[in-house]
PDB file of N, CA and C in Angstrom:
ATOM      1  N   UNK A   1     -20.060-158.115 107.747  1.00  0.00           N
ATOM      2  CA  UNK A   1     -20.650-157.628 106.510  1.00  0.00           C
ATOM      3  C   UNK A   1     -20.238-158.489 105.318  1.00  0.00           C
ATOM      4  N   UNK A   2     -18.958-159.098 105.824  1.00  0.00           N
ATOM      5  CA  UNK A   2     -18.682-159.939 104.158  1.00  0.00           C
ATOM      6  C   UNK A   2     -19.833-161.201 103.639  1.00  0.00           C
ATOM      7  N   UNK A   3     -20.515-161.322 104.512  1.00  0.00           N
ATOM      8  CA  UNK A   3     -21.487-162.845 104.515  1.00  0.00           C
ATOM      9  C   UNK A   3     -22.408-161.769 104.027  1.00  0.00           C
ATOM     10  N   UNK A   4     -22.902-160.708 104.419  1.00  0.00           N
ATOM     11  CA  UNK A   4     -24.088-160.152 103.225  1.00  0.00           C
ATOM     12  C   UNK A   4     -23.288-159.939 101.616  1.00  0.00           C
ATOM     13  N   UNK A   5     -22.447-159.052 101.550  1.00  0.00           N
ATOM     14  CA  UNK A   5     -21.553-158.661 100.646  1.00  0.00           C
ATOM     15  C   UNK A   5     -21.866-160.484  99.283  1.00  0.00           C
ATOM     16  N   UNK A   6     -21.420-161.162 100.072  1.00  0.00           N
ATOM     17  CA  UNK A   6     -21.040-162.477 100.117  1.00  0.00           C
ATOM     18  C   UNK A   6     -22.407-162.851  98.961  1.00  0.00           C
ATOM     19  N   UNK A   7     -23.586-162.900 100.038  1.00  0.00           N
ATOM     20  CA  UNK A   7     -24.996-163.486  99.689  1.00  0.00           C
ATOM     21  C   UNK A   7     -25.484-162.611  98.509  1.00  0.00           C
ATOM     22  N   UNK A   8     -25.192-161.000  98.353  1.00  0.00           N
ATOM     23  CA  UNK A   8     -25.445-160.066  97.377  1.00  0.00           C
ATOM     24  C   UNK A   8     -24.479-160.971  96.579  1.00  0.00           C
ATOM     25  N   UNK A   9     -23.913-160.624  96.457  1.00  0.00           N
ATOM     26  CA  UNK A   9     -23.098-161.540  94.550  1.00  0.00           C
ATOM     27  C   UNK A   9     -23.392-162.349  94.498  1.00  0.00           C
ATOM     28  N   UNK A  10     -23.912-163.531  95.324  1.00  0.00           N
ATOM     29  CA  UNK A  10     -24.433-165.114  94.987  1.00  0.00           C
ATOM     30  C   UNK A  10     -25.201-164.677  94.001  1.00  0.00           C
ATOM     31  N   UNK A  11     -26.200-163.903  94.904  1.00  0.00           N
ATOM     32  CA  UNK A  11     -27.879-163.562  94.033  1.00  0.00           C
ATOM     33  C   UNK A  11     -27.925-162.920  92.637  1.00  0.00           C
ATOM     34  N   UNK A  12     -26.691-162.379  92.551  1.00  0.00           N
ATOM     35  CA  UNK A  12     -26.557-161.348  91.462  1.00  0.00           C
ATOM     36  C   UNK A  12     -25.919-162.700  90.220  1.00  0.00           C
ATOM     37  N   UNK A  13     -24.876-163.187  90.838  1.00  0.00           N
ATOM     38  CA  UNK A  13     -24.510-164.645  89.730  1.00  0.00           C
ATOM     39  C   UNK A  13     -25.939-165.599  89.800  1.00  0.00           C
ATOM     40  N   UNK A  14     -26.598-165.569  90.664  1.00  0.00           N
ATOM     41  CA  UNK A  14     -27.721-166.447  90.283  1.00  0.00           C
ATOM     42  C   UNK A  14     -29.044-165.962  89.221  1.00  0.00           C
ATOM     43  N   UNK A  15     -29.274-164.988  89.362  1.00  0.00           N
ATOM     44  CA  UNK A  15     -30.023-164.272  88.220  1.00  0.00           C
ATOM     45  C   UNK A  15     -29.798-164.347  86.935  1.00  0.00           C
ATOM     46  N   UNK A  16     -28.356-164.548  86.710  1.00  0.00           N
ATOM     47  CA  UNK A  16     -27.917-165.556  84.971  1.00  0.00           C
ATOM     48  C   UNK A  16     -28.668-166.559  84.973  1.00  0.00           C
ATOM     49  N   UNK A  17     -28.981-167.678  85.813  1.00  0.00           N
ATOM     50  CA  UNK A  17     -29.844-168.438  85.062  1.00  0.00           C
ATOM     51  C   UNK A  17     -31.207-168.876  84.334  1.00  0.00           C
ATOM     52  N   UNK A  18     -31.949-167.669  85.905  1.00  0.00           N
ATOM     53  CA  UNK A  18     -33.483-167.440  85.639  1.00  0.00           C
ATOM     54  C   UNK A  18     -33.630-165.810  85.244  1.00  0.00           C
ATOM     55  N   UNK A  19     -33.150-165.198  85.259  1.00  0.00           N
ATOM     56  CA  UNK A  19     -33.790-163.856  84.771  1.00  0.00           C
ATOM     57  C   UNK A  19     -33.899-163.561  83.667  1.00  0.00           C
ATOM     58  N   UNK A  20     -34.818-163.298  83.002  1.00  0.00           N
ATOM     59  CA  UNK A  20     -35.156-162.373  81.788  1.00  0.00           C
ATOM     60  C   UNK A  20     -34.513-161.167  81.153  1.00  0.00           C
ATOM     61  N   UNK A  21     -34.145-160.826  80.208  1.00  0.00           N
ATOM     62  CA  UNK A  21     -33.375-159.858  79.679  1.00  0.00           C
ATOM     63  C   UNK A  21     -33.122-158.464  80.525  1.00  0.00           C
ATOM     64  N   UNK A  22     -34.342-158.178  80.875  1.00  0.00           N
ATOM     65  CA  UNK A  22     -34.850-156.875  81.621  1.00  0.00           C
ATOM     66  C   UNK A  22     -34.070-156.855  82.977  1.00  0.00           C
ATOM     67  N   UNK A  23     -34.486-158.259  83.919  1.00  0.00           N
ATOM     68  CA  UNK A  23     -34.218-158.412  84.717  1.00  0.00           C
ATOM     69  C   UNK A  23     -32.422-158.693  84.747  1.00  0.00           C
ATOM     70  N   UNK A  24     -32.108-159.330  84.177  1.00  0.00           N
ATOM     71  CA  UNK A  24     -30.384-159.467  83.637  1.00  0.00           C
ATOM     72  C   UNK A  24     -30.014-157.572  84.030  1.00  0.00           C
ATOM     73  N   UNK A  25     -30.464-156.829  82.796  1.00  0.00           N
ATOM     74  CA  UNK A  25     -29.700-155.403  82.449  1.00  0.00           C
ATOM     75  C   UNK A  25     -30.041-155.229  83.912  1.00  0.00           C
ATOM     76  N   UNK A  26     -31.350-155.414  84.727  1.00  0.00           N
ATOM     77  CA  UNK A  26     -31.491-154.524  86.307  1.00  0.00           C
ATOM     78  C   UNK A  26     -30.578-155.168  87.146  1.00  0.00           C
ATOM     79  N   UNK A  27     -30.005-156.283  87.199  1.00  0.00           N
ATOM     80  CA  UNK A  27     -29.063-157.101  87.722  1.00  0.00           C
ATOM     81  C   UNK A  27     -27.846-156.477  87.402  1.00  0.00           C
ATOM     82  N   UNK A  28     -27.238-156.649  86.535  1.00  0.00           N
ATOM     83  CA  UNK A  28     -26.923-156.012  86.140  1.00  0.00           C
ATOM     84  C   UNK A  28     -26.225-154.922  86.729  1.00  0.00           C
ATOM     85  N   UNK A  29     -26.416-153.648  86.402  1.00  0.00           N
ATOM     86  CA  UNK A  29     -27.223-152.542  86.953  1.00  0.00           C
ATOM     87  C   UNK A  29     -26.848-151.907  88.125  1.00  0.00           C
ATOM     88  N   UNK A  30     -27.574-152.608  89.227  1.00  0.00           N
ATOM     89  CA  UNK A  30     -27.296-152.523  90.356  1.00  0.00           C
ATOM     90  C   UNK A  30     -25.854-153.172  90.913  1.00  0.00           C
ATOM     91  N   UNK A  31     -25.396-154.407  90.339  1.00  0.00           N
ATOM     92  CA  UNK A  31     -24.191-155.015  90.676  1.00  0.00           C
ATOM     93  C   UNK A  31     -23.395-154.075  90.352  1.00  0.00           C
ATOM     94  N   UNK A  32     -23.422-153.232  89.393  1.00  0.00           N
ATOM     95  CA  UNK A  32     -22.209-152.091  89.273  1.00  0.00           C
ATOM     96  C   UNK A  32     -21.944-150.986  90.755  1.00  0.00           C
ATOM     97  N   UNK A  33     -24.098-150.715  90.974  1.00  0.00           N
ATOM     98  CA  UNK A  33     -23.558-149.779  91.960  1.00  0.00           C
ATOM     99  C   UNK A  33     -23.327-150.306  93.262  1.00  0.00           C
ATOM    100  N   UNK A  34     -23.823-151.662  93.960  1.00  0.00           N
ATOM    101  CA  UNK A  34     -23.438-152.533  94.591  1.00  0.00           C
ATOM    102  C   UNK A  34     -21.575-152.513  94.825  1.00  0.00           C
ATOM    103  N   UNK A  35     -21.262-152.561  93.919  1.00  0.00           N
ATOM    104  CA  UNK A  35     -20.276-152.916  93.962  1.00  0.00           C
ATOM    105  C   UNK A  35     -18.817-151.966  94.136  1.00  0.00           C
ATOM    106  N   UNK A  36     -19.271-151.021  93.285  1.00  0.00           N
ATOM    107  CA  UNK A  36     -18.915-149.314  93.775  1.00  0.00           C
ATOM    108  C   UNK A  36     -18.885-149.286  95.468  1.00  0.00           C
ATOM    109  N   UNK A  37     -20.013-149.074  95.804  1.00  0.00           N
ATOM    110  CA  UNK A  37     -20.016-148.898  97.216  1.00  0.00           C
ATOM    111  C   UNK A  37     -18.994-149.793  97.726  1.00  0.00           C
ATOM    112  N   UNK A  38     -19.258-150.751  97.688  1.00  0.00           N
ATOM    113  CA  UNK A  38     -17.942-151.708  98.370  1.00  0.00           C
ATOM    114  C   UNK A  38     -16.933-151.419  98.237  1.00  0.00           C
ATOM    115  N   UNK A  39     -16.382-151.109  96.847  1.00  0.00           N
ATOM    116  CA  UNK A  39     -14.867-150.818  96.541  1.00  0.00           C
ATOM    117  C   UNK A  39     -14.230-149.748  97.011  1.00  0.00           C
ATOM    118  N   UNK A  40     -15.075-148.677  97.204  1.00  0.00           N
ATOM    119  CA  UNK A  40     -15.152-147.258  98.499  1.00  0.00           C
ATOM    120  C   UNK A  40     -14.800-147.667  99.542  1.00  0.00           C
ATOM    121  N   UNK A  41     -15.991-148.575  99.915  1.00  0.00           N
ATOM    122  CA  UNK A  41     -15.804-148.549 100.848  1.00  0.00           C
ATOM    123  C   UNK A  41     -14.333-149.182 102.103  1.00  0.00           C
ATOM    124  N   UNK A  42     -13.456-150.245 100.974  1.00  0.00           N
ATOM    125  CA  UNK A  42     -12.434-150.993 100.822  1.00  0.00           C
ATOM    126  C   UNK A  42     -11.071-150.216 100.714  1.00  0.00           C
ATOM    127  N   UNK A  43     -11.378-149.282  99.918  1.00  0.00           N
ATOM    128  CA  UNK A  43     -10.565-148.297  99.557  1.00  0.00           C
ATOM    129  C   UNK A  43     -10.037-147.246 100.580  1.00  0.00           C
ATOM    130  N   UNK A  44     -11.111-146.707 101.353  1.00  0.00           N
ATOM    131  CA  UNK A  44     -11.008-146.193 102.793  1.00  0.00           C
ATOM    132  C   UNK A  44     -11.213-146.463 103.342  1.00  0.00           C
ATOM    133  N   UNK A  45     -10.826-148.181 103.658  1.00  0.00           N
ATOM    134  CA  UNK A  45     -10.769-148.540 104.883  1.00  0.00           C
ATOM    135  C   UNK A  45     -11.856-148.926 106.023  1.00  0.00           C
ATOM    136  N   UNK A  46     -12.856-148.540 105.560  1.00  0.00           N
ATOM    137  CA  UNK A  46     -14.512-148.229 106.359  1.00  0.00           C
ATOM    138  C   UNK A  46     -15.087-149.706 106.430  1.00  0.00           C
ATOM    139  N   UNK A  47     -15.115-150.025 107.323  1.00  0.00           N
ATOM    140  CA  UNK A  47     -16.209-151.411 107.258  1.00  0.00           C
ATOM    141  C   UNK A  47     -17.262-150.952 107.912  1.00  0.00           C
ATOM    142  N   UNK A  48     -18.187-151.318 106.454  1.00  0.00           N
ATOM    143  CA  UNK A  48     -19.708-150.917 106.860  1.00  0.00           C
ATOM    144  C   UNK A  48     -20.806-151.733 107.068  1.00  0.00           C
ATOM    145  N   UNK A  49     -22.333-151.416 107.956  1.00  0.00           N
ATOM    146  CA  UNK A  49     -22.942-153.004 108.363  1.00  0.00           C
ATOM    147  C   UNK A  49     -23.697-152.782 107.131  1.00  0.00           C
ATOM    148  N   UNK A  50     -24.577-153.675 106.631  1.00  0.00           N
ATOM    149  CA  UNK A  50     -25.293-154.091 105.574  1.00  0.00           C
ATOM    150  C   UNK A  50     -26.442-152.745 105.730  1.00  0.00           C
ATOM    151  N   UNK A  51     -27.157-152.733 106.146  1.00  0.00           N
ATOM    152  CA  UNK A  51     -27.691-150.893 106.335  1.00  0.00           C
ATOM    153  C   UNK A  51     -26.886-149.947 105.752  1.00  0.00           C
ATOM    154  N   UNK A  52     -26.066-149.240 106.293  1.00  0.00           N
ATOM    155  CA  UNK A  52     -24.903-148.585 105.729  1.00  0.00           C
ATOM    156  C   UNK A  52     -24.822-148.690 104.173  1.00  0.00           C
ATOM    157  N   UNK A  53     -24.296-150.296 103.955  1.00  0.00           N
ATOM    158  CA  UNK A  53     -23.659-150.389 102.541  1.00  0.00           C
ATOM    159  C   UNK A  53     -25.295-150.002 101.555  1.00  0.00           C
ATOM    160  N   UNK A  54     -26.147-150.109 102.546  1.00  0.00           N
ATOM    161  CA  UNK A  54     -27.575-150.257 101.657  1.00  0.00           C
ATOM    162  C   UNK A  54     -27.798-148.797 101.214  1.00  0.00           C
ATOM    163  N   UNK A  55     -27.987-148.139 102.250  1.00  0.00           N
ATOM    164  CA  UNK A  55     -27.747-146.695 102.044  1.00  0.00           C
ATOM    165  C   UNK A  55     -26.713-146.208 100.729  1.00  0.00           C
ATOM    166  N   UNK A  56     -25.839-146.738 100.850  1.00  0.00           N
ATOM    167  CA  UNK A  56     -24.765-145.864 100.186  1.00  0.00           C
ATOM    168  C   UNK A  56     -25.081-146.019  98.770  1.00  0.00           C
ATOM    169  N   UNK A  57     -25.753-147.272  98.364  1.00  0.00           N
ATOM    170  CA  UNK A  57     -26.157-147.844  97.278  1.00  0.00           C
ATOM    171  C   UNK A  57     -27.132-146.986  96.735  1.00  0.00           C
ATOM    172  N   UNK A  58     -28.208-146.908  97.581  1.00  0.00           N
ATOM    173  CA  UNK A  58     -29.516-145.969  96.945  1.00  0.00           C
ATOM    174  C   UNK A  58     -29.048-144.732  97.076  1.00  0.00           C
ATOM    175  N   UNK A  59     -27.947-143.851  97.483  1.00  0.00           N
ATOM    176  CA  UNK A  59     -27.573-142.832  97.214  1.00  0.00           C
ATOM    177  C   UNK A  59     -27.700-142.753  95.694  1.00  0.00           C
ATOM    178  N   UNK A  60     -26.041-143.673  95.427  1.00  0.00           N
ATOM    179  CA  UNK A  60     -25.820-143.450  93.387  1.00  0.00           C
ATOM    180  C   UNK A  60     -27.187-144.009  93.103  1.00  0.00           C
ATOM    181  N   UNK A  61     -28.170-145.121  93.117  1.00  0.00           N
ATOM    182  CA  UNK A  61     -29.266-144.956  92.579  1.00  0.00           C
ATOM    183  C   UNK A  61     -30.200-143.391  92.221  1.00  0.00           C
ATOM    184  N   UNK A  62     -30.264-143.028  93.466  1.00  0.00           N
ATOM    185  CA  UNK A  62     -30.701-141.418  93.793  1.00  0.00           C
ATOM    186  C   UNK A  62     -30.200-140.617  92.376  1.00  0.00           C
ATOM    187  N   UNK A  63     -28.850-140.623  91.925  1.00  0.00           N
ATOM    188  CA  UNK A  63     -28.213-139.435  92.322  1.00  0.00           C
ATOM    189  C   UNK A  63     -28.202-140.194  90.151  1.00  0.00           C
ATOM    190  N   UNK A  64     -28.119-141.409  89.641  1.00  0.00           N
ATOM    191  CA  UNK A  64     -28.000-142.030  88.622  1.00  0.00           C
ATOM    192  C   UNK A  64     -29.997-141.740  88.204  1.00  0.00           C
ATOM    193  N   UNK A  65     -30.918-141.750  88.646  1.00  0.00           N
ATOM    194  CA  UNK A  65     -31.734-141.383  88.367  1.00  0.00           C
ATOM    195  C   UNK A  65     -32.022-140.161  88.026  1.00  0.00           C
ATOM    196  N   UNK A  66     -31.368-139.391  89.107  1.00  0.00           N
ATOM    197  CA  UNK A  66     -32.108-137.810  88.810  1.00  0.00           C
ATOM    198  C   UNK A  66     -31.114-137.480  87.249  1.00  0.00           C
ATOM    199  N   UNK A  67     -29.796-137.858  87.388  1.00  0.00           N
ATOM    200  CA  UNK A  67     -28.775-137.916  85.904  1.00  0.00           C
ATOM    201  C   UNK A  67     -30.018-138.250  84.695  1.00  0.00           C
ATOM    202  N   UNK A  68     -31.002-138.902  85.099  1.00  0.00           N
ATOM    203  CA  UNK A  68     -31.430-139.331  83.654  1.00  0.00           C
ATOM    204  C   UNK A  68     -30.878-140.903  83.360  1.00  0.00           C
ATOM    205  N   UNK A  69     -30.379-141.747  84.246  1.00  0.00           N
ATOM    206  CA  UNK A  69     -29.653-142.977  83.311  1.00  0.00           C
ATOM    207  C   UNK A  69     -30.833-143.873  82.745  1.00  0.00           C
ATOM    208  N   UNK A  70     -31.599-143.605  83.534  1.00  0.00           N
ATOM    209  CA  UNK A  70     -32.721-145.260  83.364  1.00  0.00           C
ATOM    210  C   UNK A  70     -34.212-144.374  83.121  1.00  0.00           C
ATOM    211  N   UNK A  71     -34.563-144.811  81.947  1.00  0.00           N
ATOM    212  CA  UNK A  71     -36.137-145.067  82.131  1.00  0.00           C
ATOM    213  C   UNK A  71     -36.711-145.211  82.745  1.00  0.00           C
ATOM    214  N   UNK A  72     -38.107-144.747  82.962  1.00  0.00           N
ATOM    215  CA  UNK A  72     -39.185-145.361  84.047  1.00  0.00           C
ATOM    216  C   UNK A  72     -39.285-147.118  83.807  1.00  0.00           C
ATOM    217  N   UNK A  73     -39.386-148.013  82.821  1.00  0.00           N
ATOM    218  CA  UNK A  73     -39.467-149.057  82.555  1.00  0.00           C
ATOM    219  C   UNK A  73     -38.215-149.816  83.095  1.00  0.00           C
ATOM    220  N   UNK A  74     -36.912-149.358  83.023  1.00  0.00           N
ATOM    221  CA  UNK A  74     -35.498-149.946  83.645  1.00  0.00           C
ATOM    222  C   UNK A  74     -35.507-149.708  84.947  1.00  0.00           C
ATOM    223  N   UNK A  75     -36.504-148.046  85.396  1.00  0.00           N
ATOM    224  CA  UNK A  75     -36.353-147.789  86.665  1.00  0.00           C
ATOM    225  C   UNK A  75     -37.125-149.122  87.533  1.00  0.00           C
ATOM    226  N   UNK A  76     -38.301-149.520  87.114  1.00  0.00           N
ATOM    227  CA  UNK A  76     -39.399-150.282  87.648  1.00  0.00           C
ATOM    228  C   UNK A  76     -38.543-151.667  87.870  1.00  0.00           C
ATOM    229  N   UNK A  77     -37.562-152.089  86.960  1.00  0.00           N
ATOM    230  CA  UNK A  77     -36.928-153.362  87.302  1.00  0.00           C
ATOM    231  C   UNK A  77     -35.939-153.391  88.391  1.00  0.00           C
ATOM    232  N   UNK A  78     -35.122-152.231  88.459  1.00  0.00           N
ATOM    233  CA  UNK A  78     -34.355-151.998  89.302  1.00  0.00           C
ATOM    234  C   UNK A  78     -34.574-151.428  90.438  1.00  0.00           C
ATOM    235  N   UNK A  79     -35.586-151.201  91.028  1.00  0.00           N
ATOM    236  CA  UNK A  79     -36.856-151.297  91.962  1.00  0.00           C
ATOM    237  C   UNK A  79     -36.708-152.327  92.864  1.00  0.00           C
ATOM    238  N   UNK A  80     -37.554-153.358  92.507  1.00  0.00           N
ATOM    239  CA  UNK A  80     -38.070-154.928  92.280  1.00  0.00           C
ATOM    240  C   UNK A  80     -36.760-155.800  92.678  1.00  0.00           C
ATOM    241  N   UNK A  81     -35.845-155.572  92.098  1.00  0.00           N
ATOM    242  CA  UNK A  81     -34.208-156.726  91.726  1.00  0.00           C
ATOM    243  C   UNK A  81     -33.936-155.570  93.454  1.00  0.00           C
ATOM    244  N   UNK A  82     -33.693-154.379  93.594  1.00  0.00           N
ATOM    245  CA  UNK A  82     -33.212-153.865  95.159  1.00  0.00           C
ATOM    246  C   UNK A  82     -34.016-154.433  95.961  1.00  0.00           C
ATOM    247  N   UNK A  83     -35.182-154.430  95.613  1.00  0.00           N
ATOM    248  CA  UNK A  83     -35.828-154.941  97.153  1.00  0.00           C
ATOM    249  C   UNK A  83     -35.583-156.546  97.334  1.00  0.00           C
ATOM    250  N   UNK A  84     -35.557-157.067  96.310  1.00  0.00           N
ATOM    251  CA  UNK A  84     -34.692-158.619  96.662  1.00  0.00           C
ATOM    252  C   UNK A  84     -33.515-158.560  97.232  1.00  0.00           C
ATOM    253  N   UNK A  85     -32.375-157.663  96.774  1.00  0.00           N
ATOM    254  CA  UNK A  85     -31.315-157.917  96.883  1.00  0.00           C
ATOM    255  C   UNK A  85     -31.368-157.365  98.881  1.00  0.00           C
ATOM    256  N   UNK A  86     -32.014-155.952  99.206  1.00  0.00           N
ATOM    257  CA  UNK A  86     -32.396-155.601 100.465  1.00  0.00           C
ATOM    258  C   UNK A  86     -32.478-156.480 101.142  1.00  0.00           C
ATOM    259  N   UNK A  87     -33.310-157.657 100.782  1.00  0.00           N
ATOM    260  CA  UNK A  87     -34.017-158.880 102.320  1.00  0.00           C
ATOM    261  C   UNK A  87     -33.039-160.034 102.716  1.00  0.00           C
ATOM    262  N   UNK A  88     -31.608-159.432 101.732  1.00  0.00           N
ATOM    263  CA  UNK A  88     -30.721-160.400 101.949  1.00  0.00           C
ATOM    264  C   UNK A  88     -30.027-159.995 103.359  1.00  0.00           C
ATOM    265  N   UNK A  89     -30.025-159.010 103.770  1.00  0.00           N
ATOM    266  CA  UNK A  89     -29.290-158.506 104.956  1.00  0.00           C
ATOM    267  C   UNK A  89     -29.316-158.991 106.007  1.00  0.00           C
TER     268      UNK A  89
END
């Protein structure tokens, strides 16, 4: 899992150069909850396969949406930026 883990933060440091403001904050964004999951998952010990960690991710998405965090317009970017970050697996 560390070579996906791995390829997710490349992509996420690579989006500083070409992404657009929008796309930055959805980068952003997701690297927080990306990254959450991991640190859980690190924390207890759990090594999880890239499925798994994917899951665990669109949980807090789930759970940060229904909260109210993001707009439909922030929601739509952070959409778009997951399903890229998804085909990295």
């Amino acid at each position: 899992m560390n070579t996906y883990i791995d390829a997710v933060q490349e992509f996420f440091d690579n989006l500083v150069e070409t992404a657009t403001d929008d796309q930055l904050f959805a980068g952003g964004y997701l690297r927080g909850h990306f990254d959450l999951a991991v640190g859980y998952a690190q924390v207890e010990g759990i090594e999880l396969s890239a499925d798994e960690l994917n899951n665990a991710v669109e949980a807090s998405l789930v759970k940060a949406y229904r909260a109210g965090e993001l707009n439909d317009e922030d929601k739509e970017h952070v959409v778009t930026i997951w399903e890229q970050v998804k085909q990295l697996a």
